[in-house]
Protein backbone atom coordinates (compact mmCIF):
# COMPACT_ATOMS: atom_id res chain seq x y z
CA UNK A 1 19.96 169.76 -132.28
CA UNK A 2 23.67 168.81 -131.32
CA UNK A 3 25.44 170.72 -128.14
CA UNK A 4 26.91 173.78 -128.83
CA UNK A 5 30.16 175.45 -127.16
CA UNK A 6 29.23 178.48 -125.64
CA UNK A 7 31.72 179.87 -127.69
CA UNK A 8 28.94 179.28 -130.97
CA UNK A 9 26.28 180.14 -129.22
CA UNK A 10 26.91 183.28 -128.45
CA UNK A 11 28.08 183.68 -132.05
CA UNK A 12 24.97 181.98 -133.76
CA UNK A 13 22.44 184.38 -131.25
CA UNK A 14 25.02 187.78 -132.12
CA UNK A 15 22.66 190.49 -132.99
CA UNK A 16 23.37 191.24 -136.59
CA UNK A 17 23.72 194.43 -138.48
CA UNK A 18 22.74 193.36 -142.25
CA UNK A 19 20.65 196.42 -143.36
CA UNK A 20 20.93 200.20 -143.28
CA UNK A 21 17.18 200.49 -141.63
CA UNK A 22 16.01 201.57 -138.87
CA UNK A 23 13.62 198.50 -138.37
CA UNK A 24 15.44 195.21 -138.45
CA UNK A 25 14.63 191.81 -138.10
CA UNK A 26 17.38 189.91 -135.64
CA UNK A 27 15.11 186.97 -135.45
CA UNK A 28 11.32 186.02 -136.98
CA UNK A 29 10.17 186.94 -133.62
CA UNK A 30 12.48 189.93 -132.26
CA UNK A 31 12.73 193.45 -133.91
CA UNK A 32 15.57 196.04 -133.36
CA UNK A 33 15.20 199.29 -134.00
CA UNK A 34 17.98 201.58 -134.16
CA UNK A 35 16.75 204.54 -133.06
CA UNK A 36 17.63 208.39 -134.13
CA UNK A 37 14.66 210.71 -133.57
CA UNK A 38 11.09 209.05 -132.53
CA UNK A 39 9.18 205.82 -133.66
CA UNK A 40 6.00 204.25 -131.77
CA UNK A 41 5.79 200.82 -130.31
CA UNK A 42 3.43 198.90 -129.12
CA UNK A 43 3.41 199.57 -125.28
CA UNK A 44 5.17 196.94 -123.15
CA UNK A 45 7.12 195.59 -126.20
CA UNK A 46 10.37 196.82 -125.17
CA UNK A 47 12.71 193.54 -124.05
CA UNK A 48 16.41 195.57 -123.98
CA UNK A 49 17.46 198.68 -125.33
CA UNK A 50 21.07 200.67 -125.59
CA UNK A 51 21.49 204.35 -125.43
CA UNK A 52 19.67 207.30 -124.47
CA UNK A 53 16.11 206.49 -125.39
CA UNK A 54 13.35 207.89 -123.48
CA UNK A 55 9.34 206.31 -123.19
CA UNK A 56 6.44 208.10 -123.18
CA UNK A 57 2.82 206.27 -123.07
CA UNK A 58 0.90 209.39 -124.99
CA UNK A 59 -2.74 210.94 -124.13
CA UNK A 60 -6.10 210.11 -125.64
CA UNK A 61 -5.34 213.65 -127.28
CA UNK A 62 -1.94 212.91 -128.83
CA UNK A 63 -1.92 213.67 -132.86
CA UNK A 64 -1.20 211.13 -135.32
CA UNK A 65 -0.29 207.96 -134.07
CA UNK A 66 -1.11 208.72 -130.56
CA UNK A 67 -4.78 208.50 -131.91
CA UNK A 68 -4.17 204.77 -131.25
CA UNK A 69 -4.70 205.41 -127.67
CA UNK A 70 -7.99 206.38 -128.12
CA UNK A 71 -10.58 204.53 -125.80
CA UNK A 72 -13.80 204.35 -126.18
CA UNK A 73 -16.42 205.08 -123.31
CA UNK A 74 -16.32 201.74 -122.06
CA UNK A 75 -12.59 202.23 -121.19
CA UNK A 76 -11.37 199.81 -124.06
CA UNK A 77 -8.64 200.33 -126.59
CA UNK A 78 -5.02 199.59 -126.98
CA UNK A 79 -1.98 201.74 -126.49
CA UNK A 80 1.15 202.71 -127.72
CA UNK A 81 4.17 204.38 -126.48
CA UNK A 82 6.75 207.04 -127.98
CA UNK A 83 10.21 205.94 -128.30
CA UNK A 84 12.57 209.20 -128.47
CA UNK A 85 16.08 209.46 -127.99
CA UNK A 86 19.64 208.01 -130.16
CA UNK A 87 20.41 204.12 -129.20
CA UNK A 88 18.80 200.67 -129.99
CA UNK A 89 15.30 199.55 -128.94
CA UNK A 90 14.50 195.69 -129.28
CA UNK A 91 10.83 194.74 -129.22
CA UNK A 92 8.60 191.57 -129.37
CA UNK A 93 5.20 190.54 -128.61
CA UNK A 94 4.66 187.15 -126.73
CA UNK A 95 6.84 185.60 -129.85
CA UNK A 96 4.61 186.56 -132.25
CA UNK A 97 6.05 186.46 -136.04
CA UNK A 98 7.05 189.93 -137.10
CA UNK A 99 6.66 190.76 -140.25
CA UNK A 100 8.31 194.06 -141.73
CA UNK A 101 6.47 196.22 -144.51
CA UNK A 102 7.79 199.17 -146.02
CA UNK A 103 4.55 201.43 -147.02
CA UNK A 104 5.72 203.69 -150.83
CA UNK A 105 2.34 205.87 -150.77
CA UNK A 106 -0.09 202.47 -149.90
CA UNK A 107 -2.75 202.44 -147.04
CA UNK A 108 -3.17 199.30 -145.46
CA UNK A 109 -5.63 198.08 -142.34
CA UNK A 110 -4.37 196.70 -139.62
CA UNK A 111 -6.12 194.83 -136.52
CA UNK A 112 -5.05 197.04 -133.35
CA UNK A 113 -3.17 194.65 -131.56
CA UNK A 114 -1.12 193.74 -134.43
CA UNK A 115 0.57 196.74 -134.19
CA UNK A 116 4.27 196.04 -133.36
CA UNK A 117 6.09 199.67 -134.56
CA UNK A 118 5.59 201.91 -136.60
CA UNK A 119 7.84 204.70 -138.28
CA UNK A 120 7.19 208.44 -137.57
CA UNK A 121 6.62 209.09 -141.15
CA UNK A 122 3.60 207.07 -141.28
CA UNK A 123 -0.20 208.46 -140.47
CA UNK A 124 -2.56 206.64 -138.99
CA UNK A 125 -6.02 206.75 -138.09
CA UNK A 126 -7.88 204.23 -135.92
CA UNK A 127 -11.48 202.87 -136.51
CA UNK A 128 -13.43 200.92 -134.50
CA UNK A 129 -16.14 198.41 -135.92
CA UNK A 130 -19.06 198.88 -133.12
CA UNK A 131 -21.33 196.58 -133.91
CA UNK A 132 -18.60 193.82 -133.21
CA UNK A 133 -17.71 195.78 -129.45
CA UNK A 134 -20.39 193.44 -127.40
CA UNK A 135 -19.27 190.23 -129.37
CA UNK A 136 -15.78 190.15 -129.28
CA UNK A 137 -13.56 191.06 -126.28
CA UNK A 138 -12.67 194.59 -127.03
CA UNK A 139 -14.35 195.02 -130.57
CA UNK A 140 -12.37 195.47 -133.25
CA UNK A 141 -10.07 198.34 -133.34
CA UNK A 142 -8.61 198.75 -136.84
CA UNK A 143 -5.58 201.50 -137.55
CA UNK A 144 -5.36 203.16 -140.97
CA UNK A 145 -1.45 202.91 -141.83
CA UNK A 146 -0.50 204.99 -144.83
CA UNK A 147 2.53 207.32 -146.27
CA UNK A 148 6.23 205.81 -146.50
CA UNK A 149 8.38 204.11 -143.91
CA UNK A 150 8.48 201.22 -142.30
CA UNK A 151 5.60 199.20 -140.61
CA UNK A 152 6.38 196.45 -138.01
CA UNK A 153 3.24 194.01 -137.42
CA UNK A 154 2.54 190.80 -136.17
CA UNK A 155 1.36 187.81 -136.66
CA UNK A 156 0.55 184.32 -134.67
CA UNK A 157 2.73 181.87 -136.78
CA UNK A 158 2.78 182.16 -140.87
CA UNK A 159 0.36 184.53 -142.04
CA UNK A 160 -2.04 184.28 -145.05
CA UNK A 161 -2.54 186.60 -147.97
CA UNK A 162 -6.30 185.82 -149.94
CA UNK A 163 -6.66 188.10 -153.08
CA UNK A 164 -9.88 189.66 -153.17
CA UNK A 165 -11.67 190.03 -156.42
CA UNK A 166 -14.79 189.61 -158.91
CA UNK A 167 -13.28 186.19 -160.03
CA UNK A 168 -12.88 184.50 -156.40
CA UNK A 169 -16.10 186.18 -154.99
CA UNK A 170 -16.50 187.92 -151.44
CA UNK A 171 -13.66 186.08 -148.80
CA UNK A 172 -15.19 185.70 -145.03
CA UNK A 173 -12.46 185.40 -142.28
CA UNK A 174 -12.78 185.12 -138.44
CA UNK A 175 -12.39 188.68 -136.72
CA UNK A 176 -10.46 187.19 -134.32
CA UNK A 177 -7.64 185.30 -137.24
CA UNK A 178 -8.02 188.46 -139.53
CA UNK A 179 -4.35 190.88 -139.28
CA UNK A 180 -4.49 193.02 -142.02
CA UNK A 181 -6.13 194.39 -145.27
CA UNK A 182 -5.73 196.03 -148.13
CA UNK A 183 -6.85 200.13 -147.78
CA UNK A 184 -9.26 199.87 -150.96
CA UNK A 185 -11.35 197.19 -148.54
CA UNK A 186 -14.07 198.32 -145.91
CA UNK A 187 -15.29 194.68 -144.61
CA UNK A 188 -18.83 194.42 -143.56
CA UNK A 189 -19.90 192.32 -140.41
CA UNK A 190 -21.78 189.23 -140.67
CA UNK A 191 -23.86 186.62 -138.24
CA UNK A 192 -25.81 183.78 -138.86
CA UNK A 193 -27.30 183.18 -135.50
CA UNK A 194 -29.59 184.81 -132.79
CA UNK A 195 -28.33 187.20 -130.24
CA UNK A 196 -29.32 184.59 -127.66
CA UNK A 197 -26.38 182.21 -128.86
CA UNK A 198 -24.54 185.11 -128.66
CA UNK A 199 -24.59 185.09 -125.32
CA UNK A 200 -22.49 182.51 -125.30
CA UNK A 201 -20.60 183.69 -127.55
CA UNK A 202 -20.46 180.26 -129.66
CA UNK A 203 -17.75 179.71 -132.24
CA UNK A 204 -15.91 182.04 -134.25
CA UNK A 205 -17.34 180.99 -137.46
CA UNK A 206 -20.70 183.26 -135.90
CA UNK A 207 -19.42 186.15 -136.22
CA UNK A 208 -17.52 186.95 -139.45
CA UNK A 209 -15.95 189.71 -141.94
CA UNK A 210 -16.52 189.82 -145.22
CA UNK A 211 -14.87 191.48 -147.60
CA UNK A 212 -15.72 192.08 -150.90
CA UNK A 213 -13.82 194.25 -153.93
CA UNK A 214 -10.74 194.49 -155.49
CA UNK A 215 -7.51 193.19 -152.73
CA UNK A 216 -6.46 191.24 -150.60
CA UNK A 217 -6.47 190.31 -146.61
CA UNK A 218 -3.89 188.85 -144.30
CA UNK A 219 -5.29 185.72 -141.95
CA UNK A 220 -3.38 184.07 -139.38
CA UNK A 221 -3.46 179.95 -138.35
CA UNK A 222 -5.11 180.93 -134.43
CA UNK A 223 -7.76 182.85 -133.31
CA UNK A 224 -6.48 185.44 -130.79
CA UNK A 225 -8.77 186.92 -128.05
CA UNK A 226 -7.92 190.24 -126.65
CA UNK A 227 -8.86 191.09 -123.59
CA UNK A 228 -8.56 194.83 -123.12
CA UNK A 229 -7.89 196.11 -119.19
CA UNK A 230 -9.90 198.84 -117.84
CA UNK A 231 -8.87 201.73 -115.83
């Protein structure tokens, strides 16, 4: 890449105003959000913001999307945050890709921590697959997203969407490379070793989701282990 004048860099980097949405993209990896009311983010996404805009990190017995905060007994989970206020909010998520989705009546699945932002019009409800919880780091919290508005998640790199259907058969994918699914799927967990290789966890091909149906389900190229803190 030739030298730039400082003069066209700050041009070129210029956040840019090309949609009437409240969620837009300003780079693959950094979402504004121009804020007039309340959205949720992912807690500890915030990198600037402009305006009066207030954070709250909600209660285990916020409604709606403040389910997401839910932990279990073992003090895992992940959390978001309430963004209030008028002004501009600009998230990211260790430059993850961000990929924007706007939801006309769907449900989709999404893994937990791929939750970037999500629109107050949406519902959610989160899900946890147990029998996963002493296998991978955190289990496997999933969040219901349905309604209309716009959903922010994210991804390590280019995602990848596999149909799901009679034809192709049942489509296995990694818990830990698995983002999102379609709402029609419920996938079912599957080993092939003993719980004493477990123990060691082994590779991620040992423990796997399949899913089986009519649909489709989002993998990314990296296997991303989350490890949840405890309070």
């Amino acid at each position: 890449m030739s030298v730039r004048t400082l003069q066209e860099f700050l041009a070129s980097s210029r956040e840019k105003d090309v949609s009437g949405d409240a969620f837009e993209l300003e780079s693959p990896h950094m979402l504004e959000v121009r804020l007039n009311g309340m959205v949720w983010a992912k807690a500890g996404s915030m990198v600037a913001r402009k305006g009066g805009v207030k954070f709250t990190r909600q209660g285990i017995m916020e409604q709606g999307l403040g389910n997401l905060l839910k932990k279990m007994v073992s003090g895992e989970g992940m959390q978001l945050m309430k963004v209030e206020g008028e002004g501009r909010v600009y998230l990211a998520d260790s430059g993850k890709k961000i990929t924007l989705l706007r939801l006309a009546g769907e449900a989709i699945f999404v893994n937990g921590n791929d939750v970037l932002a999500v629109e107050s019009g949406i519902e959610s409800r989160i899900t946890m697959m147990r029998k996963v919880a002493g296998m991978l780091s955190g289990g496997l919290f999933n969040v219901r997203l349905s309604g209309s508005g716009i959903v922010a998640i994210t991804s390590h790199y280019e995602p990848l969407t596999l149909p799901v259907d009679a034809q192709t058969g049942p489509v296995f994918t990694d818990p830990n490379a698995t983002v999102a699914w379609s709402g029609g799927l419920t996938p079912e967990i599957v080993t092939d070793i003993s719980l004493g290789t477990l123990l060691g966890r082994g590779s991620g091909e040992s423990i796997q989701l399949r899913f089986a149906g009519e649909g489709w389900v989002v993998v990314q190229p990296y296997e991303e282990v989350v490890f949840q803190a405890r309070e």
